[in-house]
Protein backbone atom coordinates (compact mmCIF):
# COMPACT_ATOMS: atom_id res chain seq x y z
CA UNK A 1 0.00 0.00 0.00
CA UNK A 2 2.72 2.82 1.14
CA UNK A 3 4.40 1.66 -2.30
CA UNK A 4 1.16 2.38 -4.35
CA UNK A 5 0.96 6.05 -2.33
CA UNK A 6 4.01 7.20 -3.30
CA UNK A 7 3.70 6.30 -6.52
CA UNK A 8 0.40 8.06 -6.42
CA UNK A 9 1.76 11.00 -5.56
CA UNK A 10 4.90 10.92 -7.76
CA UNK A 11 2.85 10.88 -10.56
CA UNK A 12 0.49 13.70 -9.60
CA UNK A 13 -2.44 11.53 -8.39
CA UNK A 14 -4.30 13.14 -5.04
CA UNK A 15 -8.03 11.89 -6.39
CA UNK A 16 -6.88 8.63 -4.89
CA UNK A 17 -5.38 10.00 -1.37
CA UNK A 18 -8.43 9.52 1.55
CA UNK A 19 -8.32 10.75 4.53
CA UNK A 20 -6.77 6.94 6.10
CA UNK A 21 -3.95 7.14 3.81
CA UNK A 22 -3.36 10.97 4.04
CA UNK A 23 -2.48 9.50 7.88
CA UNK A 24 -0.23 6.55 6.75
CA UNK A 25 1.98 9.07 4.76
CA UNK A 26 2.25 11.17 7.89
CA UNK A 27 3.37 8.15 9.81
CA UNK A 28 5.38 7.30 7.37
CA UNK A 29 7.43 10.88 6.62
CA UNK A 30 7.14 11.20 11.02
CA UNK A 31 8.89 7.42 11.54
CA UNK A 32 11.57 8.00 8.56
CA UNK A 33 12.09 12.03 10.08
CA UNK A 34 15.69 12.64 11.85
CA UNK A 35 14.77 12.47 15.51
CA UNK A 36 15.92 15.30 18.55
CA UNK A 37 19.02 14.37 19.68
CA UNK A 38 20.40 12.29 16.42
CA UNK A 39 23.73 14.01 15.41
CA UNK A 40 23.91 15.28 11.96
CA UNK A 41 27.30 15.95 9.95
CA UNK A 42 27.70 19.67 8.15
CA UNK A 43 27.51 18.22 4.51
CA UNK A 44 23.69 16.90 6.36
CA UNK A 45 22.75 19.97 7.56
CA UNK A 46 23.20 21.27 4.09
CA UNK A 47 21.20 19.04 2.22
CA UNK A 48 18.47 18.80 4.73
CA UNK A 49 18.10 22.55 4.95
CA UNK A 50 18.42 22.41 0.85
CA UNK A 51 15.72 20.28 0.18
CA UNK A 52 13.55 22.11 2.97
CA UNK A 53 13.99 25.41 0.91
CA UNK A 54 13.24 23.37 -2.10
CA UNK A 55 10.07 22.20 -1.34
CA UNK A 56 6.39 24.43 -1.74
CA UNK A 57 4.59 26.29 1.02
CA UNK A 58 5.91 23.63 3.49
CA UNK A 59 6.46 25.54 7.03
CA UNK A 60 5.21 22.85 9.15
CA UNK A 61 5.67 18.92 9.77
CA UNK A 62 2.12 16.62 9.05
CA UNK A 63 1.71 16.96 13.04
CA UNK A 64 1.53 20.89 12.67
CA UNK A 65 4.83 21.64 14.45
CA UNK A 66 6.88 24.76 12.28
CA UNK A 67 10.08 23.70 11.00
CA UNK A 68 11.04 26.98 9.92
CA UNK A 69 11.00 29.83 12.19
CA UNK A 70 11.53 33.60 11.75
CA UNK A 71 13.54 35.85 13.86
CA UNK A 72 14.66 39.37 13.57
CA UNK A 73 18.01 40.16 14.12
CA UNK A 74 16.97 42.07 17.49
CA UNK A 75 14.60 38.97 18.84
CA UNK A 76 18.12 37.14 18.32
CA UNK A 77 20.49 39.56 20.19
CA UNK A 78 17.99 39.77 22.94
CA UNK A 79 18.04 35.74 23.07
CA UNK A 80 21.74 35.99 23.76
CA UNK A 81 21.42 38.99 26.02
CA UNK A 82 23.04 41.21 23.56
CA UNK A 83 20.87 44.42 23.38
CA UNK A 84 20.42 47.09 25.81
């Protein structure tokens, strides 16, 4: 079945995505995610944050959480007790 989704939606194909397989693809992308705590190497962190920029009007996971968040350069200063 998970073979038949993504082919599915490789190919373009929502009309056949219901609401109980719309839930197996989150389980699926939340089990195959890179979990807290797992170490990643630079040359990673680059393609991770690569294909995240790649990728359309994506800002949270399938559970809701943001993956991207925005900061101004004074919310960051103040974070590391650097304004006055």
């Amino acid at each position: 079945m998970a073979v038949e989704l993504m082919t599915a939606l490789d190919e373009g194909r929502q009309d056949v995505i219901t609401d109980e397989k719309q839930r197996l693809i989150y389980t699926i992308a939340c089990k195959a995610a890179i979990k807290a705590n797992h170490r990643l190497g630079m040359v990673e962190m680059y393609e991770l944050v690569r294909r995240v920029f790649a990728l359309e009007n994506i800002n949270t996971c399938p559970h809701g959480r943001p993956i991207i968040i925005k900061m101004t350069k004074k919310e960051i200063e103040k974070e590391f007790g650097r304004t006055l």
